[in-house]
C-alpha atoms as a PDB file:
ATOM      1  CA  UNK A   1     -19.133  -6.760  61.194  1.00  0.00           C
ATOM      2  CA  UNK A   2     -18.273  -5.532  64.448  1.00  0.00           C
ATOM      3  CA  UNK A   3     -16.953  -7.366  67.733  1.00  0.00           C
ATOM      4  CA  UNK A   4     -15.486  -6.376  70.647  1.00  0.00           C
ATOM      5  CA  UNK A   5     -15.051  -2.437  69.509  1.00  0.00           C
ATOM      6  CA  UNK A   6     -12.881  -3.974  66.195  1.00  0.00           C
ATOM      7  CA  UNK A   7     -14.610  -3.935  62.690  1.00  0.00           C
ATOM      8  CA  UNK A   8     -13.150  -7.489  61.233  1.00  0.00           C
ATOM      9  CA  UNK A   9     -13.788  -6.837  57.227  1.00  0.00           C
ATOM     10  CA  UNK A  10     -15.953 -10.054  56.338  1.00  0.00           C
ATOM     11  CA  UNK A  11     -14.433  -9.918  52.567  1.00  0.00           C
ATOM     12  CA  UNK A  12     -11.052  -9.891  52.123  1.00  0.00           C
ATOM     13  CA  UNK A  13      -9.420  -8.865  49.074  1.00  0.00           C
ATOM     14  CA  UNK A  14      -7.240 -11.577  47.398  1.00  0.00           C
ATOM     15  CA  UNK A  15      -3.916 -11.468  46.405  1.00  0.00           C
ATOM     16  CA  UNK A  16      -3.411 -10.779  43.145  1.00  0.00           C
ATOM     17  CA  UNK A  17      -2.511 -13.929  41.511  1.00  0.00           C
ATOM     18  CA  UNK A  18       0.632 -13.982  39.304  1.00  0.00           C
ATOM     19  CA  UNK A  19      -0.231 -13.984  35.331  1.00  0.00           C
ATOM     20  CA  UNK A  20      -0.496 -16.882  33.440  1.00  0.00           C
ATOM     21  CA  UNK A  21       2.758 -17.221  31.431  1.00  0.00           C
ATOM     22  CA  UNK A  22       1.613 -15.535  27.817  1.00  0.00           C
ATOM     23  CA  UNK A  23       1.611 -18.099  24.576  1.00  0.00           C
ATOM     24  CA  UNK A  24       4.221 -18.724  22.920  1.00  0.00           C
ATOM     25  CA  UNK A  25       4.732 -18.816  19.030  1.00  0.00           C
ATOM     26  CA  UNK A  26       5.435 -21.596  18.195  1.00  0.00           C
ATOM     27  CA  UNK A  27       7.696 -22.124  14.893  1.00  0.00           C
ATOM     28  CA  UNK A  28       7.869 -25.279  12.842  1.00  0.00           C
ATOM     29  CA  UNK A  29      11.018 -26.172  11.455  1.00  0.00           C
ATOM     30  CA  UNK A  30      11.259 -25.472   7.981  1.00  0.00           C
ATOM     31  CA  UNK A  31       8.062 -23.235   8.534  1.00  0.00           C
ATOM     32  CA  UNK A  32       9.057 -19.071   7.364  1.00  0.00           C
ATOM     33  CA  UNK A  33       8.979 -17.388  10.790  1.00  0.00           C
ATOM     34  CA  UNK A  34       6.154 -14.906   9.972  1.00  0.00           C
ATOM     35  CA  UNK A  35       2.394 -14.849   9.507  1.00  0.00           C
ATOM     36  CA  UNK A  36       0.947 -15.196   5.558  1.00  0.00           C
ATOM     37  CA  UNK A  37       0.124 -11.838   4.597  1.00  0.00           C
ATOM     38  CA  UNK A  38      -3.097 -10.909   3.485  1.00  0.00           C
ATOM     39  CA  UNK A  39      -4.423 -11.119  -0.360  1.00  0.00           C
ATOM     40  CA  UNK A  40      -4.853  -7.460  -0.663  1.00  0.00           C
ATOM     41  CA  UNK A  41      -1.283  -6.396   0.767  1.00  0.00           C
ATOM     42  CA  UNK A  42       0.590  -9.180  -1.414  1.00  0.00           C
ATOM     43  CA  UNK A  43      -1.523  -7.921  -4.614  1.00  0.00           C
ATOM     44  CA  UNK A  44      -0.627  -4.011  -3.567  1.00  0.00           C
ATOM     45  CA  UNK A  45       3.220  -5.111  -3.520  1.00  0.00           C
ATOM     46  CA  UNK A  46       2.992  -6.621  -6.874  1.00  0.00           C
ATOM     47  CA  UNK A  47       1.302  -3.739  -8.461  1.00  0.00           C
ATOM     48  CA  UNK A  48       4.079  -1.353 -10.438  1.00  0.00           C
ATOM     49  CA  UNK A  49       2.781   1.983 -10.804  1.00  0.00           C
ATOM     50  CA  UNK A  50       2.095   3.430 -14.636  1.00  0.00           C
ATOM     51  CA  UNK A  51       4.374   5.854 -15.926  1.00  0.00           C
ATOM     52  CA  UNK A  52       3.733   7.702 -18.355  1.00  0.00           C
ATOM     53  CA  UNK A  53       6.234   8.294 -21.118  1.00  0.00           C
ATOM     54  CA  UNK A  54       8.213  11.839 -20.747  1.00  0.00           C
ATOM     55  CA  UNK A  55       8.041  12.720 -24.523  1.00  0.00           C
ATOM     56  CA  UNK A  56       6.888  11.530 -27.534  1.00  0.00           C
ATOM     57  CA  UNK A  57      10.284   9.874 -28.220  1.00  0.00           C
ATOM     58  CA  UNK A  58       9.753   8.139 -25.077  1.00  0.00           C
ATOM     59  CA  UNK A  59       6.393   6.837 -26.275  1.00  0.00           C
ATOM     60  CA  UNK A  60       7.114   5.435 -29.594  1.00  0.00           C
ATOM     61  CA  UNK A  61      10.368   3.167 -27.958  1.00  0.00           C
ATOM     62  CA  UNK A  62       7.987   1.615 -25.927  1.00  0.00           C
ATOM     63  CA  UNK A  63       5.634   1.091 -28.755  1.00  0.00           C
ATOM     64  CA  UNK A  64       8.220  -0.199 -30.607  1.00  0.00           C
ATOM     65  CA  UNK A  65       9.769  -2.441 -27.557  1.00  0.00           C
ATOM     66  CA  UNK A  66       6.017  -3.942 -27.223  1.00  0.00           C
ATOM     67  CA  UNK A  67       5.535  -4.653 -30.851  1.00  0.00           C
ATOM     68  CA  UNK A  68       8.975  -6.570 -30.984  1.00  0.00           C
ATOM     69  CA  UNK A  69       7.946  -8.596 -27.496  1.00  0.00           C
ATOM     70  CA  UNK A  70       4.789  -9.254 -29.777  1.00  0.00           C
ATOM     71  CA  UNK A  71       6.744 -10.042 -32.944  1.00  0.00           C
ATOM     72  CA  UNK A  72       8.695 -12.371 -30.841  1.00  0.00           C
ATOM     73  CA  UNK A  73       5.337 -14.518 -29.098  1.00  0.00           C
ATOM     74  CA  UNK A  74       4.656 -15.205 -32.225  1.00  0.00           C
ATOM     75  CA  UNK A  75       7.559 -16.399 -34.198  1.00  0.00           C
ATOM     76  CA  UNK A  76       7.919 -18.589 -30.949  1.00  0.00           C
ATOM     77  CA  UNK A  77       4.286 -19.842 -31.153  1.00  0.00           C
ATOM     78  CA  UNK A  78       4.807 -20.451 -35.337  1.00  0.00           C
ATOM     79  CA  UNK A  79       7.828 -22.419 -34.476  1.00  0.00           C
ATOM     80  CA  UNK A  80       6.326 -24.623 -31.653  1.00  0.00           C
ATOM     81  CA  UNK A  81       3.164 -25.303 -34.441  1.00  0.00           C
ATOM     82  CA  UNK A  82       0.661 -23.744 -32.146  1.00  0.00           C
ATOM     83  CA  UNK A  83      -2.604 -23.106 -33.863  1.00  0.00           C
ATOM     84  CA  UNK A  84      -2.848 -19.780 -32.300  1.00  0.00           C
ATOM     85  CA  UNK A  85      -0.273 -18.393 -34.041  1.00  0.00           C
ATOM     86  CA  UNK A  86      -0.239 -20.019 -37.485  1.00  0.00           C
ATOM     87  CA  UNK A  87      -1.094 -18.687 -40.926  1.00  0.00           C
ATOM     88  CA  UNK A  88      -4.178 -19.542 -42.331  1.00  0.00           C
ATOM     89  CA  UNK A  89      -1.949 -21.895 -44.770  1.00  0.00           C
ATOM     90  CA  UNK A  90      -0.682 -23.968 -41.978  1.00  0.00           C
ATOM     91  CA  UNK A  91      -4.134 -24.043 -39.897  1.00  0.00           C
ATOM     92  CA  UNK A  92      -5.733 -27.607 -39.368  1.00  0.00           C
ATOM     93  CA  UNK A  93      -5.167 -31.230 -38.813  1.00  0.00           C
ATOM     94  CA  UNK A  94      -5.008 -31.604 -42.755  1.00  0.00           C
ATOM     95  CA  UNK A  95      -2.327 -29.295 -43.439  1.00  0.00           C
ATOM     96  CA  UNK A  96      -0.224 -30.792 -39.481  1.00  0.00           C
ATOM     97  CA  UNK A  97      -0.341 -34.565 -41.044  1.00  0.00           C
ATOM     98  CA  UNK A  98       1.647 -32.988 -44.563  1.00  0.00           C
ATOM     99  CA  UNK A  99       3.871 -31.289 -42.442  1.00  0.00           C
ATOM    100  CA  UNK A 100       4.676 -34.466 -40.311  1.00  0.00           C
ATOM    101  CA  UNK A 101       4.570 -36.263 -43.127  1.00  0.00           C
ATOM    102  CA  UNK A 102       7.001 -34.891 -45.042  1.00  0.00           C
ATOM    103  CA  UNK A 103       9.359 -34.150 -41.950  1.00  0.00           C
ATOM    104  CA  UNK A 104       9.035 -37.336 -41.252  1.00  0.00           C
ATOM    105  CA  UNK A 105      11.767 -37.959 -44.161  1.00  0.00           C
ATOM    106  CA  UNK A 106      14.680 -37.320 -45.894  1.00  0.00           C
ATOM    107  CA  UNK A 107      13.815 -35.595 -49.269  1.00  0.00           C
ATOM    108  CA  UNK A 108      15.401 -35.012 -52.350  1.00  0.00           C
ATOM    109  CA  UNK A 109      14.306 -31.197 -52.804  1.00  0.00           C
ATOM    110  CA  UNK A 110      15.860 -30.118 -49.495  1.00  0.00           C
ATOM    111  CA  UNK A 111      19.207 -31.053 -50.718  1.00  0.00           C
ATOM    112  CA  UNK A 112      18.548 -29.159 -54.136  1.00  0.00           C
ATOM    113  CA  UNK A 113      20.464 -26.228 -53.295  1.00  0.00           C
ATOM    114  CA  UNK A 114      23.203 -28.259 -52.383  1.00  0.00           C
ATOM    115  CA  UNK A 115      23.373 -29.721 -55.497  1.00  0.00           C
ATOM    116  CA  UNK A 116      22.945 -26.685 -57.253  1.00  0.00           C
ATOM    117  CA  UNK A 117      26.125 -25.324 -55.724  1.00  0.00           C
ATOM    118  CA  UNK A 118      27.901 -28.550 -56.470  1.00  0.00           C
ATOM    119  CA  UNK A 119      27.285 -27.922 -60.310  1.00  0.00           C
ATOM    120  CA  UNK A 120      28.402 -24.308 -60.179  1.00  0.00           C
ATOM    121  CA  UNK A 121      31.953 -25.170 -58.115  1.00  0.00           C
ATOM    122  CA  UNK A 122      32.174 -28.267 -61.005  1.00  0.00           C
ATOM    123  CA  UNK A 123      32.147 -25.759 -64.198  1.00  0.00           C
ATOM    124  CA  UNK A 124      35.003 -24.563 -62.825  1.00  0.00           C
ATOM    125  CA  UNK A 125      36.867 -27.183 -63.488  1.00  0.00           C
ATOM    126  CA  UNK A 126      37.980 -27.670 -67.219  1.00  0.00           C
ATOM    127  CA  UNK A 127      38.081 -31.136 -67.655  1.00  0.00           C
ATOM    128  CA  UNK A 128      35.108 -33.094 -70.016  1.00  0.00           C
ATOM    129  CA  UNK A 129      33.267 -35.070 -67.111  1.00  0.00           C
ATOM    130  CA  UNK A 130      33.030 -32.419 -65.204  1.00  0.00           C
ATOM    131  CA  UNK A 131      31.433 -30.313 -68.260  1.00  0.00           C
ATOM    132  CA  UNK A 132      29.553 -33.381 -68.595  1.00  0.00           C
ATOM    133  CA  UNK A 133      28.343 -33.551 -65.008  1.00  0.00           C
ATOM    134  CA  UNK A 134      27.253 -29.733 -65.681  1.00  0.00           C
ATOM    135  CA  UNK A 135      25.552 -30.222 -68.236  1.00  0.00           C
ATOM    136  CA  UNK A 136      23.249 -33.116 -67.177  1.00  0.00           C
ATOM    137  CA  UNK A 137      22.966 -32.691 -63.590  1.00  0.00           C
ATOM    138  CA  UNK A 138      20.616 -29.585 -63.718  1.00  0.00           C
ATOM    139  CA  UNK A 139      17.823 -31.150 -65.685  1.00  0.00           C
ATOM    140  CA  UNK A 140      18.320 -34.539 -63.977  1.00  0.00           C
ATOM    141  CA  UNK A 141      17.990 -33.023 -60.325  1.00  0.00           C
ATOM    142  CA  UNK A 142      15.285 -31.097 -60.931  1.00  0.00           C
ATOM    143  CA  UNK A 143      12.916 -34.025 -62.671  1.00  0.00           C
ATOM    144  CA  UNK A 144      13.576 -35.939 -59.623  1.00  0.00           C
ATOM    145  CA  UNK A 145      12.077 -32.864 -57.038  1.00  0.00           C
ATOM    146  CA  UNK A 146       9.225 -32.856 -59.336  1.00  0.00           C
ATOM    147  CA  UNK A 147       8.822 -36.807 -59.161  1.00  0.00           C
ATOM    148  CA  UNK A 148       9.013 -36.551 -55.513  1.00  0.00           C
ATOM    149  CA  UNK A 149       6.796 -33.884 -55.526  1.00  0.00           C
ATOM    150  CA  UNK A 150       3.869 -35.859 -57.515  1.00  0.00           C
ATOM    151  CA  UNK A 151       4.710 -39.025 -55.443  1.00  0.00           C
ATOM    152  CA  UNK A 152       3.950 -36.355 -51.980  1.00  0.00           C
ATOM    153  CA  UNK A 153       1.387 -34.752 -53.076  1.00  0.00           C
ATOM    154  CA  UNK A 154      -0.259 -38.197 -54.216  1.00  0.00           C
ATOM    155  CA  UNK A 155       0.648 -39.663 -51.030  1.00  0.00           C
ATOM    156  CA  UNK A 156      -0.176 -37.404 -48.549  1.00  0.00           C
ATOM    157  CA  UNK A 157      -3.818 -36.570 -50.441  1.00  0.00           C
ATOM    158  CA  UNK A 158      -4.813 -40.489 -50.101  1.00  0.00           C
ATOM    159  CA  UNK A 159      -3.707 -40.277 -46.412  1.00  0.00           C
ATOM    160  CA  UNK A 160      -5.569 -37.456 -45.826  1.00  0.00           C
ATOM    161  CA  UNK A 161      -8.376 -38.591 -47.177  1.00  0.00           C
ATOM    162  CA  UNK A 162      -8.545 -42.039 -44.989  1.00  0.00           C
ATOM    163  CA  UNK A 163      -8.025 -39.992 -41.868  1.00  0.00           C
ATOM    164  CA  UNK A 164      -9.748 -36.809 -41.866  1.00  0.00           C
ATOM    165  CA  UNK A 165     -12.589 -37.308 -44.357  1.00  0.00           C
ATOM    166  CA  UNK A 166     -14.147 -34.591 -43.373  1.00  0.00           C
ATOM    167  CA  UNK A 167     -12.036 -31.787 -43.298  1.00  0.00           C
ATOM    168  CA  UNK A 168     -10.529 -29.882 -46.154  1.00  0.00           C
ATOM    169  CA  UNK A 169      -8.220 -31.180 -48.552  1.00  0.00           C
ATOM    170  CA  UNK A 170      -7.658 -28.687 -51.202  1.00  0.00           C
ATOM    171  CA  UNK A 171      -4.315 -27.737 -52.116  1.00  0.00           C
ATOM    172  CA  UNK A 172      -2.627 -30.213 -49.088  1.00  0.00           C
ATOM    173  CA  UNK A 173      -0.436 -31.842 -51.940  1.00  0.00           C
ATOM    174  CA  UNK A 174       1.352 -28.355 -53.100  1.00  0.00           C
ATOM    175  CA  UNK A 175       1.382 -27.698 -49.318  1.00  0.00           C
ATOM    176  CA  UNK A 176       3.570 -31.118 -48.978  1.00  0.00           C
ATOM    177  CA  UNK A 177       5.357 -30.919 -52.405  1.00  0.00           C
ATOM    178  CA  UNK A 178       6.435 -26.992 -51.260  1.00  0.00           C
ATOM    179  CA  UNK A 179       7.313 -27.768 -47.834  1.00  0.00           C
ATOM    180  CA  UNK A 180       9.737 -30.922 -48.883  1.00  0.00           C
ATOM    181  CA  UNK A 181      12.060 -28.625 -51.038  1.00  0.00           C
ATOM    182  CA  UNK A 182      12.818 -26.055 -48.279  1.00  0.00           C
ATOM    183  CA  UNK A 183      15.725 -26.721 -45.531  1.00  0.00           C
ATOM    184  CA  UNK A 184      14.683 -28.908 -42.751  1.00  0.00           C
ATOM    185  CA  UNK A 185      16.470 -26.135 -40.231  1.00  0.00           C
ATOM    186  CA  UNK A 186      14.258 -23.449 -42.288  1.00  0.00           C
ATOM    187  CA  UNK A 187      10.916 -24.683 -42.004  1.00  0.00           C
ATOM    188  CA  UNK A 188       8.390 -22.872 -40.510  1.00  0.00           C
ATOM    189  CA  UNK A 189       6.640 -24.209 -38.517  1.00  0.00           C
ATOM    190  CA  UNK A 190       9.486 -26.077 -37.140  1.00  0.00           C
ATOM    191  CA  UNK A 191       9.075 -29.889 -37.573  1.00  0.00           C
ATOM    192  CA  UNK A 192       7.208 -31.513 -34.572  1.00  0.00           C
ATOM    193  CA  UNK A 193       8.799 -35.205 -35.538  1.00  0.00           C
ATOM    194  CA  UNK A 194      12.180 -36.722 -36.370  1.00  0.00           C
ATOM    195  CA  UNK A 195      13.244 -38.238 -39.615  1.00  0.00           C
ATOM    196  CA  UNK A 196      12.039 -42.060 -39.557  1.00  0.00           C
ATOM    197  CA  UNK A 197       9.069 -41.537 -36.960  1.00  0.00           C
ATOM    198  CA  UNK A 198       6.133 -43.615 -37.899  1.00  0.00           C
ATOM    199  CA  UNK A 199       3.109 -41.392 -39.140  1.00  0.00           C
END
């Protein structure tokens, strides 16, 4: 517009107002301090990169490095009784309720050994009960393991029977009669239970 000779601007520019003060990040206590980092990046950090082995020396340690990580899985897995890992001897609820069974107690043919060695320090010994106790003890120990192993194998069978009809049975009573003369420590699989648990 114009008046009186002066040209009086009708729009006036505005100030230029001050910026608003920029956010703030706020940090929870406890929180980390930075932002999550994306999927890919955190999967790209974990990723090792693939050598390949310098020389055929190099190869065959590392074969032999994996096979003994493998070896060990499995002697840990045989130990803990998991089915995974078992021999087809051990497999099944059948052949689990012998070994419970007869881990459950204290049996004659684990301490057979013991005895054993007993007899062989006694011979040493010249005097006539102790060439008695030599004499006898052998034969006597060893028809009480095979009692106990009849009386195990006959128990375990009937049990077997009333609780897993349906599986099968064959050769569970060996299974029990064999397991009851080795060292409790020795067993393999380890035993799950502790002598006098209820089975």
């Amino acid at each position: 517009m114009f008046a009186a000779g002066r040209l009086i601007p009708v729009f006036r520019r505005r100030t230029q107002e001050a910026p608003e003060d920029p956010p703030q990040v706020v940090v929870k206590p406890g929180g980390k301090g930075r932002p999550t980092p994306k999927r890919r990046d955190a999967e790209k950090r974990r990723r090792q990169p693939l050598t390949a082995p310098a020389n055929r020396r190099e190869a065959y340690r590392r074969m032999r490095e994996r096979q003994a990580a493998e070896r060990a899985k499995v002697r840990e897995g045989m130990a803990r009784g998991d089915e995974r890992y078992l021999l087809k001897r051990d497999k099944g609820p059948v052949r689990r309720l012998a070994r419970d069974f007869v881990d459950s107690r204290r049996t004659v043919g684990s301490y057979l050994m013991y005895g054993m060695l007993a007899v062989i320090l006694l011979s040493l010994v010249p005097t006539v009960w102790a060439r008695l106790i030599v004499l006898f003890a052998p034969p006597l120990l060893l028809a009480l393991v095979f009692i106990e192993g009849i009386w195990l194998s006959v128990r375990i069978k009937k049990l077997a029977a009333e609780r897993f009809p349906d599986e099968d049975r064959r050769g569970v009573g060996l299974y029990a009669a064999m397991r009851a003369m080795q060292f409790r420590r020795l067993r393999i699989p380890a035993p799950q239970v502790e002598i006098g648990d209820k089975i």
